[in-house]
C-alpha atoms as a PDB file:
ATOM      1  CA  UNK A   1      61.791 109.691 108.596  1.00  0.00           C
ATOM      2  CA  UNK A   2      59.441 109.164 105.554  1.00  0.00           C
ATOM      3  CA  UNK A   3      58.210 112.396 103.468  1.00  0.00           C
ATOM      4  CA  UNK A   4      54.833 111.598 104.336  1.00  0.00           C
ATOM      5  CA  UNK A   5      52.637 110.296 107.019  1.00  0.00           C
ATOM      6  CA  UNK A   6      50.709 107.156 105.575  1.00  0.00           C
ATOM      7  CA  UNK A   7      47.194 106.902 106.883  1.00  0.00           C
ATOM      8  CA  UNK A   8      44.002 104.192 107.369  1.00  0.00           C
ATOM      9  CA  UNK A   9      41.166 105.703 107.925  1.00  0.00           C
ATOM     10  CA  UNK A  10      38.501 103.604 108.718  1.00  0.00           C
ATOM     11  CA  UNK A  11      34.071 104.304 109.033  1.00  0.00           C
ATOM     12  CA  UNK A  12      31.326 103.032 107.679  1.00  0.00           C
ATOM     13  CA  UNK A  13      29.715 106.631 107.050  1.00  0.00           C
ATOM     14  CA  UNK A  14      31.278 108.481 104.117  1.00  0.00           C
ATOM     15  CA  UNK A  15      30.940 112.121 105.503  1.00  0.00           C
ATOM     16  CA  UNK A  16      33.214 111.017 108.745  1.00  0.00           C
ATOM     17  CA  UNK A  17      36.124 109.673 106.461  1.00  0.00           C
ATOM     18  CA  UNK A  18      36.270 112.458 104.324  1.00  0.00           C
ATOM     19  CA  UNK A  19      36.001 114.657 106.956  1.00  0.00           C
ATOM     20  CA  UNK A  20      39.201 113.345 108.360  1.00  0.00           C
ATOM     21  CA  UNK A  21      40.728 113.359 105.200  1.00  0.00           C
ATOM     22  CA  UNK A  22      39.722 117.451 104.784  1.00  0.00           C
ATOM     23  CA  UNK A  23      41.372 118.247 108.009  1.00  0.00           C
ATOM     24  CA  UNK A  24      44.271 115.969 107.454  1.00  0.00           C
ATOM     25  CA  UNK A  25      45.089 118.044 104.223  1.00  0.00           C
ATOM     26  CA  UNK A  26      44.322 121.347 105.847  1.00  0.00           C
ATOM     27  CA  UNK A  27      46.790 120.511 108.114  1.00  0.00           C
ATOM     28  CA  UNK A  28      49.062 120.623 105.302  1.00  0.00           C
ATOM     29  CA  UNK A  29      50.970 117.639 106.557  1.00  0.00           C
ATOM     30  CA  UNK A  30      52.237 115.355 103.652  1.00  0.00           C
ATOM     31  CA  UNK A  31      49.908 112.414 103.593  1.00  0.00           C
ATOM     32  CA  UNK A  32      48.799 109.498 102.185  1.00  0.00           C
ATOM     33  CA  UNK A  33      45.290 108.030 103.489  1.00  0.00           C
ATOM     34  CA  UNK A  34      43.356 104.981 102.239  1.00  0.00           C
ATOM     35  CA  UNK A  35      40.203 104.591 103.494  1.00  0.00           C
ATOM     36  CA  UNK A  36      37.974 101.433 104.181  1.00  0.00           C
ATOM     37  CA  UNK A  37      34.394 101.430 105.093  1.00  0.00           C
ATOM     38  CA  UNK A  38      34.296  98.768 107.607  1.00  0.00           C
ATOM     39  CA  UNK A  39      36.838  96.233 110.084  1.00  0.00           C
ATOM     40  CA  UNK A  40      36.283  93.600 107.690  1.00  0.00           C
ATOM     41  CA  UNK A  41      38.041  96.126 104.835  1.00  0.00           C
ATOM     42  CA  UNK A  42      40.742  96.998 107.005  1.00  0.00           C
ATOM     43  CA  UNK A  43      41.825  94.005 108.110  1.00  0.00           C
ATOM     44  CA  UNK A  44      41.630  92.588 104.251  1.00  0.00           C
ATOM     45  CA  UNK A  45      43.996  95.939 103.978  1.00  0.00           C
ATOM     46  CA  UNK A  46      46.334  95.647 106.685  1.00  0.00           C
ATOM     47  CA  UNK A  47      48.457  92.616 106.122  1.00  0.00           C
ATOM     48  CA  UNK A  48      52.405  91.810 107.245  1.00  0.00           C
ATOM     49  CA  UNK A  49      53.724  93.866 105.053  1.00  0.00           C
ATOM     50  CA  UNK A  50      51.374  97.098 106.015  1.00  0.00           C
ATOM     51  CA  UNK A  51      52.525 100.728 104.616  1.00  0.00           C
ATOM     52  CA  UNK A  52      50.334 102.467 107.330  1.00  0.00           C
ATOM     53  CA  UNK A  53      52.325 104.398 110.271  1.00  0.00           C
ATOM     54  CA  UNK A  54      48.819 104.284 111.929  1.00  0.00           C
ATOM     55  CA  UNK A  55      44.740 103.338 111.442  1.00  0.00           C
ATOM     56  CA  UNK A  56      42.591 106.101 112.762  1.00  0.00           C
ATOM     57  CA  UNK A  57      39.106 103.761 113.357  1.00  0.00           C
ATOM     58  CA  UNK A  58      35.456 103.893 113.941  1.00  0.00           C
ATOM     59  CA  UNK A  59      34.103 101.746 116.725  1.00  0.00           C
ATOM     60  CA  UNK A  60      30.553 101.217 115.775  1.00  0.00           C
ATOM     61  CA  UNK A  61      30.676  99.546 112.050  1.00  0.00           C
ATOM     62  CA  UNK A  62      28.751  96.863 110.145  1.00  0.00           C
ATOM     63  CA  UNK A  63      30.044  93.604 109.594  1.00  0.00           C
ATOM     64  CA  UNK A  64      32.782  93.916 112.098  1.00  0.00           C
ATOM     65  CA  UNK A  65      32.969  96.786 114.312  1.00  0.00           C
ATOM     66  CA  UNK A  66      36.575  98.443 115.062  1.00  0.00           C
ATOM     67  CA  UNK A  67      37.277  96.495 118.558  1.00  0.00           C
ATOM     68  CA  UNK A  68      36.865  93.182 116.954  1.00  0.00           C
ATOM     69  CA  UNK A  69      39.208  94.353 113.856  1.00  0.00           C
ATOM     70  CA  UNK A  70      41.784  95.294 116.357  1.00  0.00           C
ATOM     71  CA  UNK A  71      41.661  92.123 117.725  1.00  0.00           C
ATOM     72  CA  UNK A  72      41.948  90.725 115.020  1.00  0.00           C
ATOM     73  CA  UNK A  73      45.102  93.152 113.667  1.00  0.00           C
ATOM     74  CA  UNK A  74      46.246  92.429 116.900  1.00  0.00           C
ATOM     75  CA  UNK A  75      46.435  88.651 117.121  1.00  0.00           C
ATOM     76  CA  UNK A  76      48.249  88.817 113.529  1.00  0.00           C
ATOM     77  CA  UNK A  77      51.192  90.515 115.078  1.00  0.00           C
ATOM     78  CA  UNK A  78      50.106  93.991 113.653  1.00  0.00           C
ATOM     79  CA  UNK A  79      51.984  96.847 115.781  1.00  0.00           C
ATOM     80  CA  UNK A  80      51.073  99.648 114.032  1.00  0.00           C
ATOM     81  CA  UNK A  81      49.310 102.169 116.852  1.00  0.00           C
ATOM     82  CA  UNK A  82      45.372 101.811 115.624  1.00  0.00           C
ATOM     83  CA  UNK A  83      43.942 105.192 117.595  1.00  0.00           C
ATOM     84  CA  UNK A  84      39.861 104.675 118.167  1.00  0.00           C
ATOM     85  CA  UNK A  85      37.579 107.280 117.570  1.00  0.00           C
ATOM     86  CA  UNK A  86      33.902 107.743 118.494  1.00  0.00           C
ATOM     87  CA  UNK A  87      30.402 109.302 119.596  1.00  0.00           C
ATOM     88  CA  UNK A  88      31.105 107.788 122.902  1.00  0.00           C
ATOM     89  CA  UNK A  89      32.459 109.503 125.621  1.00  0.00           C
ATOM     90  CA  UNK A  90      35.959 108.769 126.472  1.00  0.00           C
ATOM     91  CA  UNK A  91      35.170 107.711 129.848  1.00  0.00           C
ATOM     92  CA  UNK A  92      32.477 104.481 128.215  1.00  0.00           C
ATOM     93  CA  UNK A  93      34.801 103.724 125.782  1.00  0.00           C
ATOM     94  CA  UNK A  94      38.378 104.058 126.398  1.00  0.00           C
ATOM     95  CA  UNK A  95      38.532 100.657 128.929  1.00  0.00           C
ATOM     96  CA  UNK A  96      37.101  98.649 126.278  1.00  0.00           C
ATOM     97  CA  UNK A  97      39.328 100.518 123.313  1.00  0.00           C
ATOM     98  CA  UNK A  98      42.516  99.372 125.430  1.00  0.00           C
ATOM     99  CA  UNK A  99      41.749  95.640 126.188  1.00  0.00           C
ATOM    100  CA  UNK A 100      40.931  95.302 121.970  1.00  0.00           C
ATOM    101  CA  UNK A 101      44.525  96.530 121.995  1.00  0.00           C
ATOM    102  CA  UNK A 102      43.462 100.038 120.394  1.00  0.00           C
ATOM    103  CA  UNK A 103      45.695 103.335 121.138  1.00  0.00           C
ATOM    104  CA  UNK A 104      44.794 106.379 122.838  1.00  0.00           C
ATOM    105  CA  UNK A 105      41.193 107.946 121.782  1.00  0.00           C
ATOM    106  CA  UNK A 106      39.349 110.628 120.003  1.00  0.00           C
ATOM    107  CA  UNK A 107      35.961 111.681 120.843  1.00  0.00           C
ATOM    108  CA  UNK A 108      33.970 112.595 117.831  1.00  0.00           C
ATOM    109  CA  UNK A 109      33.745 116.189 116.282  1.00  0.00           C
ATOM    110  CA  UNK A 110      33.644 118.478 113.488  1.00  0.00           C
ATOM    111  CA  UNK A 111      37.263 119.663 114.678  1.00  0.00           C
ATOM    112  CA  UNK A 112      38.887 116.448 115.685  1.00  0.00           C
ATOM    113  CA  UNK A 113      42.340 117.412 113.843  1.00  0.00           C
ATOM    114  CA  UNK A 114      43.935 119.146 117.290  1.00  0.00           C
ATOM    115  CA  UNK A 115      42.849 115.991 118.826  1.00  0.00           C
ATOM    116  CA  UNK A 116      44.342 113.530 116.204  1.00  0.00           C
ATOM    117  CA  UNK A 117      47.213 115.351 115.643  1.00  0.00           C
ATOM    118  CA  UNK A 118      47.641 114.976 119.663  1.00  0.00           C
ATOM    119  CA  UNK A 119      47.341 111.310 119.438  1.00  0.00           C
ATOM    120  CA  UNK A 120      49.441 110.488 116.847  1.00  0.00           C
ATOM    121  CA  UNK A 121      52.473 111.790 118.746  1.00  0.00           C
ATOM    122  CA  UNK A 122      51.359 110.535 121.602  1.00  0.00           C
ATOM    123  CA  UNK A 123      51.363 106.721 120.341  1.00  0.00           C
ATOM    124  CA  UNK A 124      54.922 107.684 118.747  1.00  0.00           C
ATOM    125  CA  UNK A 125      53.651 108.247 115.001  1.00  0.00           C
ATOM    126  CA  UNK A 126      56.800 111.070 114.006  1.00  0.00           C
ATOM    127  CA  UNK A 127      54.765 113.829 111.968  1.00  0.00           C
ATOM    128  CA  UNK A 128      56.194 114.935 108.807  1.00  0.00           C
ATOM    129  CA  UNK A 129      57.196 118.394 108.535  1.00  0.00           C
ATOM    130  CA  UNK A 130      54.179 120.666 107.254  1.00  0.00           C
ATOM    131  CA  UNK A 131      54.443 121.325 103.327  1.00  0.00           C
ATOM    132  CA  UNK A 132      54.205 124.622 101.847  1.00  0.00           C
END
């Protein structure tokens, strides 16, 4: 297993990916995250030869919106479990999450890390040990 979980987080509003990079830390789980502001950034990111053990991605973005860059990931032979997160409720979202090819879901919160931390293991990301 690698000494730390490496991360893509992906949103075109600021506040959201540093949010999820706060709680990340506070979970004081060794991590790496890079971030990207958009699908077009991630994809330009995520190439053959990816670091990432998962994306955590917006739906709702400019240029292209997180369904289309999973497609995208997705037709390039990119495995790595990209888990959706979003406003939306679950229940409008999660059919169209699965056909892009996405992973699981998070709905949107202030406290989203129970959540996340959920659906990494569920998609079969294996969680470094916490550091202390």
């Amino acid at each position: 297993m690698k000494p730390f979980l490496h991360l893509l987080v992906v949103d075109d509003v600021t506040f959201f990916r540093e949010l999820l990079v706060v709680q990340l830390k506070e979970a004081n789980l060794p991590i790496k995250v890079d971030k990207a502001s958009n699908g077009e950034e991630a994809i330009e990111k995520v190439g053959p030869d990816h670091p990432y053990d998962a994306i955590l991605m917006n739906i709702q973005m400019p240029l292209i919106d997180g369904l289309e860059a999973t497609r995208i990931l997705r037709r390039r032979g990119i495995k790595v479990p990209i888990i959706p997160w979003s406003a939306h409720s679950k229940l409008f979202m999660m059919e169209k999450c699965e056909e892009a090819g996405m992973n699981d879901y998070i709905e949107m919160s202030i406290n989203v890390m129970d959540d996340m931390l959920r659906s990494l293991k569920q998609v079969g990301v294996p969680l470094p040990g916490p550091t202390s």
